[in-house]
PDBML (XML) file of the C-alpha atoms, coordinates in Angstrom:
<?xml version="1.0" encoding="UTF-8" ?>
<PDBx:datablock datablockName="MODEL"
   xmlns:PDBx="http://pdbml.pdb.org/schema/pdbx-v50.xsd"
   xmlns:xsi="http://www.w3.org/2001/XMLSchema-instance"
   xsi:schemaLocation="http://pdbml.pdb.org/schema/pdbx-v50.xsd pdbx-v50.xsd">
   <PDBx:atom_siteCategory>
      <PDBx:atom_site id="1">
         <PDBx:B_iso_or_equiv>0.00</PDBx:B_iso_or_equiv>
         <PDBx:Cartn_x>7.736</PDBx:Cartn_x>
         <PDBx:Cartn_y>3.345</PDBx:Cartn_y>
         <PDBx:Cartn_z>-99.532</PDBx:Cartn_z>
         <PDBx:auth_asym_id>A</PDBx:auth_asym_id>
         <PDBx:auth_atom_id>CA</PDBx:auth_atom_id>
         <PDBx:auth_comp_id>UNK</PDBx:auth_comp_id>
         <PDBx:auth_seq_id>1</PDBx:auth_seq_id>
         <PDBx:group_PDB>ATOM</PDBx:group_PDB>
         <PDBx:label_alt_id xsi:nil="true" />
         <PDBx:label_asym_id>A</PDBx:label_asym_id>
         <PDBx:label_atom_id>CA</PDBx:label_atom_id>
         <PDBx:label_comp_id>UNK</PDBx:label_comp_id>
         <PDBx:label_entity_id>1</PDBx:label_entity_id>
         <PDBx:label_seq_id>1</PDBx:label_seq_id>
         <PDBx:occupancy>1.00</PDBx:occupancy>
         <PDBx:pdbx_PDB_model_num>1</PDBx:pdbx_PDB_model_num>
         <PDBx:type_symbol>C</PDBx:type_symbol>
      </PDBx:atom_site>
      <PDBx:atom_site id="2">
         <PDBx:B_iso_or_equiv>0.00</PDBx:B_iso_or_equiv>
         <PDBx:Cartn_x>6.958</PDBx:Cartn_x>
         <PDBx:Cartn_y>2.428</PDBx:Cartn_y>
         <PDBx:Cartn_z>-103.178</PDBx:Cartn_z>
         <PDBx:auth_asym_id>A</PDBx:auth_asym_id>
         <PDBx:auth_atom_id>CA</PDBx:auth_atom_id>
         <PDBx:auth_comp_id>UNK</PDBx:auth_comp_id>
         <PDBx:auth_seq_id>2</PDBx:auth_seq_id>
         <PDBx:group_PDB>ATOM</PDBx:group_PDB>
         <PDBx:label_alt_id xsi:nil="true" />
         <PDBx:label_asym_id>A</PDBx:label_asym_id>
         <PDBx:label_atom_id>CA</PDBx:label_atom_id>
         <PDBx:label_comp_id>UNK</PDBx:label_comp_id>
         <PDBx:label_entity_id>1</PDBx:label_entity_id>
         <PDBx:label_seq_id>2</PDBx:label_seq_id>
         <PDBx:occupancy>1.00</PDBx:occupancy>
         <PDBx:pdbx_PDB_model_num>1</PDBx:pdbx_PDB_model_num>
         <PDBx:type_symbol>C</PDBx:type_symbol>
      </PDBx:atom_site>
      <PDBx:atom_site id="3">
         <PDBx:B_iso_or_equiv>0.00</PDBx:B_iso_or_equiv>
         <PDBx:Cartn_x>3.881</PDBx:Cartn_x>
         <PDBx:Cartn_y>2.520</PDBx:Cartn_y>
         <PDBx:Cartn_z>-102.413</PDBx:Cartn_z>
         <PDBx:auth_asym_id>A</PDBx:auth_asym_id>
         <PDBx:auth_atom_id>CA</PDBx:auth_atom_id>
         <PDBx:auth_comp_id>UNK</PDBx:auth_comp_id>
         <PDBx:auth_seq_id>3</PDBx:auth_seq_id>
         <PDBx:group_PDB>ATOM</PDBx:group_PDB>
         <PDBx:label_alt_id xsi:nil="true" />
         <PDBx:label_asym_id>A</PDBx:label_asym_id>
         <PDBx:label_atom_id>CA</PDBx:label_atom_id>
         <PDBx:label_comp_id>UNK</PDBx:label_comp_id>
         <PDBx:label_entity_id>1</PDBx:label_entity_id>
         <PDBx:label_seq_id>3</PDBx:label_seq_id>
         <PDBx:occupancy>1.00</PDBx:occupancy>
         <PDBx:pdbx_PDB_model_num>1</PDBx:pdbx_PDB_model_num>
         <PDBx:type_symbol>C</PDBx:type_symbol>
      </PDBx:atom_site>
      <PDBx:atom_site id="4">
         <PDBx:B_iso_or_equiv>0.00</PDBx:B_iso_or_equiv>
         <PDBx:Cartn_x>3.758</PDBx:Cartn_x>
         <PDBx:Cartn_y>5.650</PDBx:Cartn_y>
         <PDBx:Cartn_z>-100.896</PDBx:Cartn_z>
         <PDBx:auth_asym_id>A</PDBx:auth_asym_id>
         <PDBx:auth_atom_id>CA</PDBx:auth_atom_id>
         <PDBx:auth_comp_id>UNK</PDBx:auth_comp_id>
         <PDBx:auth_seq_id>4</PDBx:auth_seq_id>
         <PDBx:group_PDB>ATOM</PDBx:group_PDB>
         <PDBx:label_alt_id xsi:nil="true" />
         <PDBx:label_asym_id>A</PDBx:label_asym_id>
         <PDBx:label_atom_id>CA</PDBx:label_atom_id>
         <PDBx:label_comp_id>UNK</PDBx:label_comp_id>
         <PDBx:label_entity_id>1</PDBx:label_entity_id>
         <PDBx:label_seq_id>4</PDBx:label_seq_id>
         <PDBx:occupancy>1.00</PDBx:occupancy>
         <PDBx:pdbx_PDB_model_num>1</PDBx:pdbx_PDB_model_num>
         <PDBx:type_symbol>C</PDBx:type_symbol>
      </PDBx:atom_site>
      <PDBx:atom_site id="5">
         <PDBx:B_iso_or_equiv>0.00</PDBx:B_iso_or_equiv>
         <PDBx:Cartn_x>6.101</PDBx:Cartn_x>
         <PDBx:Cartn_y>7.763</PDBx:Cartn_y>
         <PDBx:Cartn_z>-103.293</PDBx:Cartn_z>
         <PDBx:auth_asym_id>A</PDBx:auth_asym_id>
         <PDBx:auth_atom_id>CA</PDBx:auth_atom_id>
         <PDBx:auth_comp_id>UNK</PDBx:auth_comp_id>
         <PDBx:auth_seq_id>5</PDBx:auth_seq_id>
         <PDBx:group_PDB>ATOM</PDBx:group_PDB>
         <PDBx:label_alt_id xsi:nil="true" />
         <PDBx:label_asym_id>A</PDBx:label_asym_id>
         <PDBx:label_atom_id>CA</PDBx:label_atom_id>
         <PDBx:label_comp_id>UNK</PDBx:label_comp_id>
         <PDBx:label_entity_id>1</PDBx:label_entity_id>
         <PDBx:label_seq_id>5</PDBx:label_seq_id>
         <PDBx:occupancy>1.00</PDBx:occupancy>
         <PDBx:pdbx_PDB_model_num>1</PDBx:pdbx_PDB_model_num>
         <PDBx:type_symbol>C</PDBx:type_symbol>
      </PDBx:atom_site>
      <PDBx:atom_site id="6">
         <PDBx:B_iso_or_equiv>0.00</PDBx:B_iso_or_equiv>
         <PDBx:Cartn_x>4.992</PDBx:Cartn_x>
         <PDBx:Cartn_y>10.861</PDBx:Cartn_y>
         <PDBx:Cartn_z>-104.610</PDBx:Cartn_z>
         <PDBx:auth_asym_id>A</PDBx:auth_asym_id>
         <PDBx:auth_atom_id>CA</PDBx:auth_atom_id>
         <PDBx:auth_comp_id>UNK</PDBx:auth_comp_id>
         <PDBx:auth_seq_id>6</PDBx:auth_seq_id>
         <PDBx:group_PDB>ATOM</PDBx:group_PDB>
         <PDBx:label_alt_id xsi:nil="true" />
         <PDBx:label_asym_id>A</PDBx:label_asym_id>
         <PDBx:label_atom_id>CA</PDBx:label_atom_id>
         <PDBx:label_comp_id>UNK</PDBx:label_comp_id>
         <PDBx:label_entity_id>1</PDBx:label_entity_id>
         <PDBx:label_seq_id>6</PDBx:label_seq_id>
         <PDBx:occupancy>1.00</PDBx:occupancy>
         <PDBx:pdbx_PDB_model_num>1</PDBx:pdbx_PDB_model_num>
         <PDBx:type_symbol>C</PDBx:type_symbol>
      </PDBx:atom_site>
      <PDBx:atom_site id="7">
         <PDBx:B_iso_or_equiv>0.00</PDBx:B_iso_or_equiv>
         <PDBx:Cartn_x>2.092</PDBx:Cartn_x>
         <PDBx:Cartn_y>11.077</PDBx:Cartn_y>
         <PDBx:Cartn_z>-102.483</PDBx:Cartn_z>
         <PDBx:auth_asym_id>A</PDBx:auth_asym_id>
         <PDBx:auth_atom_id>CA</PDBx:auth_atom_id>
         <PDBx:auth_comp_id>UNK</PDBx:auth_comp_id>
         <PDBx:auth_seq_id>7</PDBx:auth_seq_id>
         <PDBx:group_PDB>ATOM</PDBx:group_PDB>
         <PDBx:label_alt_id xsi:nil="true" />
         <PDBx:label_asym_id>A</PDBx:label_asym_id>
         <PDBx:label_atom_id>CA</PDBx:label_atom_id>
         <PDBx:label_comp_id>UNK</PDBx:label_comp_id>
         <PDBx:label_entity_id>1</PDBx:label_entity_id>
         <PDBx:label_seq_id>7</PDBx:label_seq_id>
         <PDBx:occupancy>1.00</PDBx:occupancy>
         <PDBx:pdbx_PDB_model_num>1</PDBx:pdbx_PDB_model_num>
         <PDBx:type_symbol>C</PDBx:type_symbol>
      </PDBx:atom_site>
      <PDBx:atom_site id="8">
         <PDBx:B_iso_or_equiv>0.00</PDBx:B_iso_or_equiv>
         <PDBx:Cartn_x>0.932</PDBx:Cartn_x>
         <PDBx:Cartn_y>13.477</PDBx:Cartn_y>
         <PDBx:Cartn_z>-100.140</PDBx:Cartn_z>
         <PDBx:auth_asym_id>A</PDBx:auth_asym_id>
         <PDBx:auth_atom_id>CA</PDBx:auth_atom_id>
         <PDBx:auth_comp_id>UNK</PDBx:auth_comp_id>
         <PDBx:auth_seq_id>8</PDBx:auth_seq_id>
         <PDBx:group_PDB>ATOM</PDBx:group_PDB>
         <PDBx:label_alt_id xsi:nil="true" />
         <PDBx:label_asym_id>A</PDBx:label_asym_id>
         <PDBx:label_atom_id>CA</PDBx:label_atom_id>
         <PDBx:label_comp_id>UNK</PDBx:label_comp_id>
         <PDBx:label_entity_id>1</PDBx:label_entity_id>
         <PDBx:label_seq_id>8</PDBx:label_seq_id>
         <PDBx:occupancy>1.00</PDBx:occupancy>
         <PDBx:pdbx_PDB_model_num>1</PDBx:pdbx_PDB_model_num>
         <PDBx:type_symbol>C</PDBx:type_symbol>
      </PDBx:atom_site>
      <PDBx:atom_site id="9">
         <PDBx:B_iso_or_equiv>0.00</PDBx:B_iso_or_equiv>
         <PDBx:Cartn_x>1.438</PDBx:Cartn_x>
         <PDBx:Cartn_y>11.528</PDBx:Cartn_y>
         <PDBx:Cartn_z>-96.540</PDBx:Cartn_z>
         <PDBx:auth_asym_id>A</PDBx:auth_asym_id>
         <PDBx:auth_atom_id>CA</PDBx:auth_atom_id>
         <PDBx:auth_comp_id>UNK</PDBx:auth_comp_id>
         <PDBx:auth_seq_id>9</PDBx:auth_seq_id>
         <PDBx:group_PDB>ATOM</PDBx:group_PDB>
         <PDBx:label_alt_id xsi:nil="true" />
         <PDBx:label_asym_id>A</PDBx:label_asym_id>
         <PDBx:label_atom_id>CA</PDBx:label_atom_id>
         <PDBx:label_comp_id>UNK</PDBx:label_comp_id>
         <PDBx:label_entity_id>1</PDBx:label_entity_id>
         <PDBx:label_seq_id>9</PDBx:label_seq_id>
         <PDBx:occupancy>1.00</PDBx:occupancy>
         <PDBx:pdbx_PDB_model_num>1</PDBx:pdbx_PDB_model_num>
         <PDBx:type_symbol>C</PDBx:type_symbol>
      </PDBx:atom_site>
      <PDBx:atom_site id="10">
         <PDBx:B_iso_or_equiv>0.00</PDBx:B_iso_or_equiv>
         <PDBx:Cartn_x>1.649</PDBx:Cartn_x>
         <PDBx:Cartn_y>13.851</PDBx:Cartn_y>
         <PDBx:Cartn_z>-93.996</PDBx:Cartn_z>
         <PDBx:auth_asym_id>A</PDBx:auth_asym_id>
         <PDBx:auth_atom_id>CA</PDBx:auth_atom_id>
         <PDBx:auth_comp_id>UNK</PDBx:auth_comp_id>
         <PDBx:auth_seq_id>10</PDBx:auth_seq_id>
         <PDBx:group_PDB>ATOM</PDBx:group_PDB>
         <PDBx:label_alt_id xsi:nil="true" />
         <PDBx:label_asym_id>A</PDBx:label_asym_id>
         <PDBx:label_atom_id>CA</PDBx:label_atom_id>
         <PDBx:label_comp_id>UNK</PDBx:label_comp_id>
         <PDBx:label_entity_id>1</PDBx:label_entity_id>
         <PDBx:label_seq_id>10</PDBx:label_seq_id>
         <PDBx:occupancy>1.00</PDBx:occupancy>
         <PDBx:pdbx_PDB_model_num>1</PDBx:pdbx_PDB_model_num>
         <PDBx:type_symbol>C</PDBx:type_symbol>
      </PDBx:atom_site>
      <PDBx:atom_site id="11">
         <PDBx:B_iso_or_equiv>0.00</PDBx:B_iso_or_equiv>
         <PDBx:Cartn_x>0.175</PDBx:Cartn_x>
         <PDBx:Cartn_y>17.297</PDBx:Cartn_y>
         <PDBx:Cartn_z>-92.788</PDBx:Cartn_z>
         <PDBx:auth_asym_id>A</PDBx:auth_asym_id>
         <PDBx:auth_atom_id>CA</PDBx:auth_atom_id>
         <PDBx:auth_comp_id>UNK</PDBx:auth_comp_id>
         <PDBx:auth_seq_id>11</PDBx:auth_seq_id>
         <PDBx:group_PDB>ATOM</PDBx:group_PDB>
         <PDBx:label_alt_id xsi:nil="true" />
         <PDBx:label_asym_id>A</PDBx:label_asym_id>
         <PDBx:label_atom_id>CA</PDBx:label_atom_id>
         <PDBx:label_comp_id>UNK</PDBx:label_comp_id>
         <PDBx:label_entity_id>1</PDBx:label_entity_id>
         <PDBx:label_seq_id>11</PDBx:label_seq_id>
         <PDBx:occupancy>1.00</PDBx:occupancy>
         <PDBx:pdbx_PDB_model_num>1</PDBx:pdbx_PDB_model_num>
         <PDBx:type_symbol>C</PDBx:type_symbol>
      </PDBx:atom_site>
      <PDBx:atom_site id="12">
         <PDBx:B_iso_or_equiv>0.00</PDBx:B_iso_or_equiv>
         <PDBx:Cartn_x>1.087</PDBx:Cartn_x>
         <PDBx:Cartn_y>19.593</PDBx:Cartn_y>
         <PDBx:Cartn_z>-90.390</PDBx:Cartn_z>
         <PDBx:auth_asym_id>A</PDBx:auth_asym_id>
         <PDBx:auth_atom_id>CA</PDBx:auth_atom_id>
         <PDBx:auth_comp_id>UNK</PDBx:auth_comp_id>
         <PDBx:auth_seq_id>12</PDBx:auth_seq_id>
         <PDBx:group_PDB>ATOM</PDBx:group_PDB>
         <PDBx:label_alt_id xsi:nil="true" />
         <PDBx:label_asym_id>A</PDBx:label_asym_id>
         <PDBx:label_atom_id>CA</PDBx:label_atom_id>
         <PDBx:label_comp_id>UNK</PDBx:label_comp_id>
         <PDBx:label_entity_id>1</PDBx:label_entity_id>
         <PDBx:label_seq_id>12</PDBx:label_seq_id>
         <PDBx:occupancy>1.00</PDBx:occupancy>
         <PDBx:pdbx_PDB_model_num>1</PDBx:pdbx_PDB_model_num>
         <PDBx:type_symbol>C</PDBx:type_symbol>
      </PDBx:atom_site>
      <PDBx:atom_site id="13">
         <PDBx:B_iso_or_equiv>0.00</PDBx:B_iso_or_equiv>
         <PDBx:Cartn_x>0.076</PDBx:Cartn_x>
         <PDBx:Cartn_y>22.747</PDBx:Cartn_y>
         <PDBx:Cartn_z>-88.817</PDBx:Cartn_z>
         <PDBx:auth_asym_id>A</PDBx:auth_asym_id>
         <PDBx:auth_atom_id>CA</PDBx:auth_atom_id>
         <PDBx:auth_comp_id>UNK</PDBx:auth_comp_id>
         <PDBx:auth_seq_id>13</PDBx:auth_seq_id>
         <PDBx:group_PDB>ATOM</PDBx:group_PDB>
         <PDBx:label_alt_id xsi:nil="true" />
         <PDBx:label_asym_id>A</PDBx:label_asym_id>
         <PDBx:label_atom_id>CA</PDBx:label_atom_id>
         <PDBx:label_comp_id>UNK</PDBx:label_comp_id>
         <PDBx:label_entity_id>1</PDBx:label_entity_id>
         <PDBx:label_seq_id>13</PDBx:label_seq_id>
         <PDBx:occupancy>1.00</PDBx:occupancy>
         <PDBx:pdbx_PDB_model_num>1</PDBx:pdbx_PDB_model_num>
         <PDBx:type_symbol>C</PDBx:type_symbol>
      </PDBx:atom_site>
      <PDBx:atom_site id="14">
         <PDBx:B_iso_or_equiv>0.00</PDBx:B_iso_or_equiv>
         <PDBx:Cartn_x>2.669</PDBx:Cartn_x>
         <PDBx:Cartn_y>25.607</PDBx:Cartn_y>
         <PDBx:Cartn_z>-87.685</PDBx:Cartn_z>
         <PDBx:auth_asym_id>A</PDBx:auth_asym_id>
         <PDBx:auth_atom_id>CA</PDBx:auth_atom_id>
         <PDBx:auth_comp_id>UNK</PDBx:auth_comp_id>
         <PDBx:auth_seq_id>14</PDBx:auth_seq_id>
         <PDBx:group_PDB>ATOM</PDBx:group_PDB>
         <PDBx:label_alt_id xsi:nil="true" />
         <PDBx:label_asym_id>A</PDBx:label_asym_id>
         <PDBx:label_atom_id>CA</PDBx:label_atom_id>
         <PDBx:label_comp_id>UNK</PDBx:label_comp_id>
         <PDBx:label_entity_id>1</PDBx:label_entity_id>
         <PDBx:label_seq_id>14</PDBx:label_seq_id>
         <PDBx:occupancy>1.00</PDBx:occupancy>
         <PDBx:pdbx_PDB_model_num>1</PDBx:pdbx_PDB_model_num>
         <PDBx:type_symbol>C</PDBx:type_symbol>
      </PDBx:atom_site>
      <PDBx:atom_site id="15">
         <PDBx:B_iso_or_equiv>0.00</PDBx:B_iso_or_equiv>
         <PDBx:Cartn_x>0.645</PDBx:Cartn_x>
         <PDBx:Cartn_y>28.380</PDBx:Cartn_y>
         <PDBx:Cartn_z>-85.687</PDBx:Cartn_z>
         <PDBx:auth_asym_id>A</PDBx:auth_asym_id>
         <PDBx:auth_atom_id>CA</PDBx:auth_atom_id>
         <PDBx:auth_comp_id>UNK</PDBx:auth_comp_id>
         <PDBx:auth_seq_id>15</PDBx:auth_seq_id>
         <PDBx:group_PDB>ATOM</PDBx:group_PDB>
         <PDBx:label_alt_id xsi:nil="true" />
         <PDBx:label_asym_id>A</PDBx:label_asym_id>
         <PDBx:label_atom_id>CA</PDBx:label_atom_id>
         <PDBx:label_comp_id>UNK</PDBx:label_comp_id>
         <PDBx:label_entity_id>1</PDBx:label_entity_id>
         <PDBx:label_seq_id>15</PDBx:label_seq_id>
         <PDBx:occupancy>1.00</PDBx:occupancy>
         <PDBx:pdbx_PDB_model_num>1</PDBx:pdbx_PDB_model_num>
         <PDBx:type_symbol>C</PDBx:type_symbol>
      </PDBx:atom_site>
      <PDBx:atom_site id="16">
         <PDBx:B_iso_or_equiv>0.00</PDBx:B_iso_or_equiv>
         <PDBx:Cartn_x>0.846</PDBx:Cartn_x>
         <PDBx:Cartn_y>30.610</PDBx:Cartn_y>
         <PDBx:Cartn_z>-82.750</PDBx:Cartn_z>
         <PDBx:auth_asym_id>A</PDBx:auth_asym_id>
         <PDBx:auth_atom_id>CA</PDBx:auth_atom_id>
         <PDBx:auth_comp_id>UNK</PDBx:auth_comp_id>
         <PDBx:auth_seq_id>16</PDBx:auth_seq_id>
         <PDBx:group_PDB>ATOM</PDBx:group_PDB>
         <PDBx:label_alt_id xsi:nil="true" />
         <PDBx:label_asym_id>A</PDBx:label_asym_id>
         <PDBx:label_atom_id>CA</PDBx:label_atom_id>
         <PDBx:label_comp_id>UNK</PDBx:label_comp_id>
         <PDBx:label_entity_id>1</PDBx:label_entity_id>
         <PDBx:label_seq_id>16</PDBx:label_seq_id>
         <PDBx:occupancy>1.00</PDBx:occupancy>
         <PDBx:pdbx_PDB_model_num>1</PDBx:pdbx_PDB_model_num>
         <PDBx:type_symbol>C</PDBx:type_symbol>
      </PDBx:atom_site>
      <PDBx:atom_site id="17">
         <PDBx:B_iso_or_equiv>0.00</PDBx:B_iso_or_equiv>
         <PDBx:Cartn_x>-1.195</PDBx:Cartn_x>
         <PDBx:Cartn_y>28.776</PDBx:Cartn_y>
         <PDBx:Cartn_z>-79.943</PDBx:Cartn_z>
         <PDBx:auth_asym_id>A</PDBx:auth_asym_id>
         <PDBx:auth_atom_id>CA</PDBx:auth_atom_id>
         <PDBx:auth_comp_id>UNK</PDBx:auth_comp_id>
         <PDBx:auth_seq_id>17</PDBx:auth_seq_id>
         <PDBx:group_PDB>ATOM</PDBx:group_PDB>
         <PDBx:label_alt_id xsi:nil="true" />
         <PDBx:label_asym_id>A</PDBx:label_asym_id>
         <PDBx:label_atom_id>CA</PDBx:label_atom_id>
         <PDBx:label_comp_id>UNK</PDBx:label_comp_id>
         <PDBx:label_entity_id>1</PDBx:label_entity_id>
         <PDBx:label_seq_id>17</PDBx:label_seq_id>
         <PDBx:occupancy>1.00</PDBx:occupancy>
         <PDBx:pdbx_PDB_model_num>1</PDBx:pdbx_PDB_model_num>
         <PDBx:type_symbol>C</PDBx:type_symbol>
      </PDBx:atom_site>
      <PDBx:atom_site id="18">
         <PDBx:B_iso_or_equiv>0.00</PDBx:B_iso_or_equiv>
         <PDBx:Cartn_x>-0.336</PDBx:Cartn_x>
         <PDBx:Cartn_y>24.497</PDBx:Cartn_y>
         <PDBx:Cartn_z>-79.903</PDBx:Cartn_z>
         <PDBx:auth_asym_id>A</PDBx:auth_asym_id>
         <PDBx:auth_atom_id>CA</PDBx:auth_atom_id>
         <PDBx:auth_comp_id>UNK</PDBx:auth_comp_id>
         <PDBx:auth_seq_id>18</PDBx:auth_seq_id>
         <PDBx:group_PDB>ATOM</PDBx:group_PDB>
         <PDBx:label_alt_id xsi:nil="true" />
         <PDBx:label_asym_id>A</PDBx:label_asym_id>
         <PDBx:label_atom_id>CA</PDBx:label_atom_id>
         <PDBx:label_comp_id>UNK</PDBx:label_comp_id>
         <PDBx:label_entity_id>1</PDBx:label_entity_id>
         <PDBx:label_seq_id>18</PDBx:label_seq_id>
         <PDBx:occupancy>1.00</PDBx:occupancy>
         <PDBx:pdbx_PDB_model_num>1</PDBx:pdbx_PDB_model_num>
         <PDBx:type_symbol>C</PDBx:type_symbol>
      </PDBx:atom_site>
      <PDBx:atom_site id="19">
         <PDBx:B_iso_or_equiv>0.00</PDBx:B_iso_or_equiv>
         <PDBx:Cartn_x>-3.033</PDBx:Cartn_x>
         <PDBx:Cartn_y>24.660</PDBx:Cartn_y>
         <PDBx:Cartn_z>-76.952</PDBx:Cartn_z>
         <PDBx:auth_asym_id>A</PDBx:auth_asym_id>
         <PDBx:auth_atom_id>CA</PDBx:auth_atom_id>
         <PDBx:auth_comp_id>UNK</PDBx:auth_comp_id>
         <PDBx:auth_seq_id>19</PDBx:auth_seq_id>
         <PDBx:group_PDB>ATOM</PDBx:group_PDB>
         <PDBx:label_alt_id xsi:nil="true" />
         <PDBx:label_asym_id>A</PDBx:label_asym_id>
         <PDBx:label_atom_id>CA</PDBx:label_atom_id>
         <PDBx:label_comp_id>UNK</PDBx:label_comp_id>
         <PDBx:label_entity_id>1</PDBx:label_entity_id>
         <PDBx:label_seq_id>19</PDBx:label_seq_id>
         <PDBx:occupancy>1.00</PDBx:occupancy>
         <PDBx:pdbx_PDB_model_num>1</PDBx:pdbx_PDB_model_num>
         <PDBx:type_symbol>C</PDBx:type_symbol>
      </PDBx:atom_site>
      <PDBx:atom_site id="20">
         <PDBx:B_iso_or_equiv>0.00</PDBx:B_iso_or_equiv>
         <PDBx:Cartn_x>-5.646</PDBx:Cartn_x>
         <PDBx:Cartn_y>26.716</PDBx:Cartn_y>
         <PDBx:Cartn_z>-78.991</PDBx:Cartn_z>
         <PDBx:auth_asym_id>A</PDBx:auth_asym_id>
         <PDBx:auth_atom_id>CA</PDBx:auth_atom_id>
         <PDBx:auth_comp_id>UNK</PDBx:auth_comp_id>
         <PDBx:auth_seq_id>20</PDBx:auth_seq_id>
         <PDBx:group_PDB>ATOM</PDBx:group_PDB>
         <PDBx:label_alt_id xsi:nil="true" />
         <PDBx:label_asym_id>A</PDBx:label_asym_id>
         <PDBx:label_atom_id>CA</PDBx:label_atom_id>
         <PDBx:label_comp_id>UNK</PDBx:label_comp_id>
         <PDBx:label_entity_id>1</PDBx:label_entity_id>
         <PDBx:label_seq_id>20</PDBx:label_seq_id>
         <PDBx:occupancy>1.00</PDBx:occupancy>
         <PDBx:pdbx_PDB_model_num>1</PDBx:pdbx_PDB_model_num>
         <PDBx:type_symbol>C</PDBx:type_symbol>
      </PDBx:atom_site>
      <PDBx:atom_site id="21">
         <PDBx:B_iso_or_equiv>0.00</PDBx:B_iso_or_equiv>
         <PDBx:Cartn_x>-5.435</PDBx:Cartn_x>
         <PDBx:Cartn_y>24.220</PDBx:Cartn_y>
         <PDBx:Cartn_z>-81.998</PDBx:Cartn_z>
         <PDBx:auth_asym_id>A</PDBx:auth_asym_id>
         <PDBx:auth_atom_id>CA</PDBx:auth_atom_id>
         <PDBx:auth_comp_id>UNK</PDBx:auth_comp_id>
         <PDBx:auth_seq_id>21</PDBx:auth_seq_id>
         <PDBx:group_PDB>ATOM</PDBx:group_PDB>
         <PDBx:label_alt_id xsi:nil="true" />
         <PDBx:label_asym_id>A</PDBx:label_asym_id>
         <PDBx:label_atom_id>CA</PDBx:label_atom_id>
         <PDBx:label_comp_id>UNK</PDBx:label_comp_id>
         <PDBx:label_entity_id>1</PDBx:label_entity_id>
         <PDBx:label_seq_id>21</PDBx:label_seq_id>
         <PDBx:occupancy>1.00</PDBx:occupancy>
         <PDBx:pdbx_PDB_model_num>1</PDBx:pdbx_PDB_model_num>
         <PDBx:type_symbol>C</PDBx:type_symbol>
      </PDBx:atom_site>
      <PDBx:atom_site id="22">
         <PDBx:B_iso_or_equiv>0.00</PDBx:B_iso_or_equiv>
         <PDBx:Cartn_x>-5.641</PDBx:Cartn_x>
         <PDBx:Cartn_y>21.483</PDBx:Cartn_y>
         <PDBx:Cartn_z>-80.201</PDBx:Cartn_z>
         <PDBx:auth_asym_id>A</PDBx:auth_asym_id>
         <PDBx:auth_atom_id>CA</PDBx:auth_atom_id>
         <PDBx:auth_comp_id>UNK</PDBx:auth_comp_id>
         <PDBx:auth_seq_id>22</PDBx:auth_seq_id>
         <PDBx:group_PDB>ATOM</PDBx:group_PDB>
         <PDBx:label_alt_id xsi:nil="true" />
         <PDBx:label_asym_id>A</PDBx:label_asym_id>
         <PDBx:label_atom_id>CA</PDBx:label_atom_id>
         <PDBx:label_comp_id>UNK</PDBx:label_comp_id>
         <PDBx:label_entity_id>1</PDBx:label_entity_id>
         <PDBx:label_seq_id>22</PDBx:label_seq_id>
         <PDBx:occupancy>1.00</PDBx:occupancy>
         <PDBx:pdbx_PDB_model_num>1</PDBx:pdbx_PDB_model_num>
         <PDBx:type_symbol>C</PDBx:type_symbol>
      </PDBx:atom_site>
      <PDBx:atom_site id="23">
         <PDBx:B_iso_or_equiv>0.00</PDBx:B_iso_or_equiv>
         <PDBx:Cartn_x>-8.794</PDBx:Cartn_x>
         <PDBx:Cartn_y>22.261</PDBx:Cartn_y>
         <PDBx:Cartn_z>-78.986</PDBx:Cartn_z>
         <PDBx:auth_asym_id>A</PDBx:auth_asym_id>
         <PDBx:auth_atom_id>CA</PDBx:auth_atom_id>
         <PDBx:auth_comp_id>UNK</PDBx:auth_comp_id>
         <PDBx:auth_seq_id>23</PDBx:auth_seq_id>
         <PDBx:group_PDB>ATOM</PDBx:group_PDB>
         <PDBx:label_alt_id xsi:nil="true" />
         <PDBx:label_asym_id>A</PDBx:label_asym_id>
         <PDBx:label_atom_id>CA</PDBx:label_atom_id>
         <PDBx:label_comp_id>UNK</PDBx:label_comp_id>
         <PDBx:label_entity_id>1</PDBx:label_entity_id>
         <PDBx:label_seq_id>23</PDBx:label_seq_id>
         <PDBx:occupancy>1.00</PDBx:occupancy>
         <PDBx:pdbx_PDB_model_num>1</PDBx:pdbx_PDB_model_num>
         <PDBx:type_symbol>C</PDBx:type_symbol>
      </PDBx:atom_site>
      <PDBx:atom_site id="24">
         <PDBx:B_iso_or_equiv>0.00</PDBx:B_iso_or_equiv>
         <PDBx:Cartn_x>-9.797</PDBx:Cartn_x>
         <PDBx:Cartn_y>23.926</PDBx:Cartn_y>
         <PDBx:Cartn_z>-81.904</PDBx:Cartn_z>
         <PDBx:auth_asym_id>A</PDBx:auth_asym_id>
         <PDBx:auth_atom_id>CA</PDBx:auth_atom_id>
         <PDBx:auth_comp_id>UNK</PDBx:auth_comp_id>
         <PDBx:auth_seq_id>24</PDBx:auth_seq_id>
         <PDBx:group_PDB>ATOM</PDBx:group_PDB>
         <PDBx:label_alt_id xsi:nil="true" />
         <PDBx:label_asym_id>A</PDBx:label_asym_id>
         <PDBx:label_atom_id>CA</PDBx:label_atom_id>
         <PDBx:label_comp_id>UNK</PDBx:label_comp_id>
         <PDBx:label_entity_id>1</PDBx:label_entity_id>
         <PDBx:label_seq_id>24</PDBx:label_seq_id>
         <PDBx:occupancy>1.00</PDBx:occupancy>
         <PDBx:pdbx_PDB_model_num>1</PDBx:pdbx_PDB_model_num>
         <PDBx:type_symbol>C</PDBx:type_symbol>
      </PDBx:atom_site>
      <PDBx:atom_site id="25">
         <PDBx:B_iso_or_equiv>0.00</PDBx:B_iso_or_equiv>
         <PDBx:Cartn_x>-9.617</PDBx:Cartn_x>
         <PDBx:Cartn_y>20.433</PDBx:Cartn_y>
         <PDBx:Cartn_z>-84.539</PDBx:Cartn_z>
         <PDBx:auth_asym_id>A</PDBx:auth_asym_id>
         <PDBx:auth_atom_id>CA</PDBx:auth_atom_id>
         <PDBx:auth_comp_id>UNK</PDBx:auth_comp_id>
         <PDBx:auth_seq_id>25</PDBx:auth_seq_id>
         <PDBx:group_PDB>ATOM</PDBx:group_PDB>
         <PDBx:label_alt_id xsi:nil="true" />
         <PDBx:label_asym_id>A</PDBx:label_asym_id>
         <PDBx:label_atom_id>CA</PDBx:label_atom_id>
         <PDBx:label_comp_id>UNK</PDBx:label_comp_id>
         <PDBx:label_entity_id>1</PDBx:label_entity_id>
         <PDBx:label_seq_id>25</PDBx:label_seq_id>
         <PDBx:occupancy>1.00</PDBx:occupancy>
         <PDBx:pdbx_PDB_model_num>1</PDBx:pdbx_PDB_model_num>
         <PDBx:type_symbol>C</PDBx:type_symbol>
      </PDBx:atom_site>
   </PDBx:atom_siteCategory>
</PDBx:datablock>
């Protein structure tokens, strides 16, 4: 956690078609 603090670690996508995206990237 030290290591990790105040960095970006995770990303996430909210959007209108899960299926669609998950093809898409």
């Amino acid at each position: 956690m030290t290591e990790d603090a105040s960095r970006f670690v995770w990303y996430e996508l909210m959007t209108t078609s899960t299926d669609a995206a998950r093809q898409f990237y």
